[in-house]
Protein backbone atom coordinates (compact mmCIF):
# COMPACT_ATOMS: atom_id res chain seq x y z
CA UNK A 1 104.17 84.10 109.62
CA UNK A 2 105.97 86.39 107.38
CA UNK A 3 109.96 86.80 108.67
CA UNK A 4 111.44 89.98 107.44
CA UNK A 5 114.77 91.47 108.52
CA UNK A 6 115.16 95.57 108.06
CA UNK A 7 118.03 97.88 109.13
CA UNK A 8 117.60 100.82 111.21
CA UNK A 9 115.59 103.71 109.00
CA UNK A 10 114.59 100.61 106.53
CA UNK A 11 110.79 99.84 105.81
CA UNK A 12 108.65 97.28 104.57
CA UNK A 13 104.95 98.00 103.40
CA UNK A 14 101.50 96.23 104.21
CA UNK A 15 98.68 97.81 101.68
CA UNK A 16 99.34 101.03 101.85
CA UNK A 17 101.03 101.35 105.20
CA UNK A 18 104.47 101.73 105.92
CA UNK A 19 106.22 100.86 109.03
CA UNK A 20 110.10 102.33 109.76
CA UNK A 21 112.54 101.19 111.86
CA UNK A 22 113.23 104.41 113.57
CA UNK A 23 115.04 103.53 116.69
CA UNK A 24 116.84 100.47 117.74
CA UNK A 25 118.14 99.98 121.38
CA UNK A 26 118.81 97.22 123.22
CA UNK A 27 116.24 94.88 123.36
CA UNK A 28 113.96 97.29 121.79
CA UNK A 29 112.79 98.11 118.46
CA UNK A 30 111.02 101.56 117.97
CA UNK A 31 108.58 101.53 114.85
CA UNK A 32 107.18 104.24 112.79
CA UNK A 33 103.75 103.45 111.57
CA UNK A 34 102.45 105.82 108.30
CA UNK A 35 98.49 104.94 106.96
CA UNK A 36 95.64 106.32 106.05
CA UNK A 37 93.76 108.11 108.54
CA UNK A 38 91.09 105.72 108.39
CA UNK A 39 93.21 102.52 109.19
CA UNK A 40 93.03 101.60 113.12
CA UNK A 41 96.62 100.96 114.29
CA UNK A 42 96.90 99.72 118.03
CA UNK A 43 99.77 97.89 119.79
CA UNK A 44 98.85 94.11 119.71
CA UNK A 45 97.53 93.92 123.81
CA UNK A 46 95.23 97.20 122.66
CA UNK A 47 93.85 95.54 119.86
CA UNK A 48 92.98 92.03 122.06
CA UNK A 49 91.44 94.41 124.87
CA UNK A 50 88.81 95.93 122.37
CA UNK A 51 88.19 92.67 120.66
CA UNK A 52 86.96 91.15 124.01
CA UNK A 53 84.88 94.53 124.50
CA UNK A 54 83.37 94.06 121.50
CA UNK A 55 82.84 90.18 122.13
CA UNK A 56 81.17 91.10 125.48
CA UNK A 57 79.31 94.01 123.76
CA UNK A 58 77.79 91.86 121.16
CA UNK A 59 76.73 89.29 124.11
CA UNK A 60 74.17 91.91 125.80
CA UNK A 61 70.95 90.76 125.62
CA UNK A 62 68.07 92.32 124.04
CA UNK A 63 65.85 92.28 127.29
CA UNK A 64 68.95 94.27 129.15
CA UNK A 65 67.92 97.42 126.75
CA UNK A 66 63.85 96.89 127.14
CA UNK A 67 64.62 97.07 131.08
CA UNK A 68 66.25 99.81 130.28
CA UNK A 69 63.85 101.46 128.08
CA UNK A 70 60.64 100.63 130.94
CA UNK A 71 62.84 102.40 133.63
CA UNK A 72 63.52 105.91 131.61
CA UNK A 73 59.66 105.36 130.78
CA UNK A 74 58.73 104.70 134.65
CA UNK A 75 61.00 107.69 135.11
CA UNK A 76 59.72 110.10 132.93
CA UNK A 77 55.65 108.99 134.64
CA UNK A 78 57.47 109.92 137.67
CA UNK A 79 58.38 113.25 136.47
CA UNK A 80 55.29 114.25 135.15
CA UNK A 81 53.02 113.17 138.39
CA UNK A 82 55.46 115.63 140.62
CA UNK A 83 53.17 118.90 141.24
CA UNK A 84 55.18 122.16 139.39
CA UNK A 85 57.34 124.39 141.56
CA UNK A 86 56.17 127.85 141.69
């Protein structure tokens, strides 16, 4: 890991984003964070909640969505065999 030390209003850059020390108060250490639109940026504990989503996403199995699929089909059968409402 990379060690850096910045002063209040100081940056350092990663690509082309630029994080700012903007604040600095007690124990805490307010950053500003400029990038491209199209660069994700998510406080660490965000980022490892949607990694396990996507873990547990990529786990579904295939039958899951062919169940799926049968019951919209045994759905719409059901829809069609209901007499018409005048």
């Amino acid at each position: 890991m990379l060690v850096l030390t910045r002063k209040l209003n100081e940056s350092i850059m990663i690509g082309d984003v630029e994080v700012k020390i903007t604040s600095l108060k007690g124990d805490y250490v307010k950053l500003g964070v400029k990038a491209p639109r199209e660069v994700p940026i998510h406080r660490k504990e965000i980022y490892d909640l949607i990694q396990q989503e996507n873990r547990a996403a990529a786990q579904t199995k295939l039958t899951d969505i062919s169940d799926l699929s049968t019951f919209f089909m045994q759905e719409d059968e059901a829809q069609e065999a209901k007499p018409a409402k005048k």
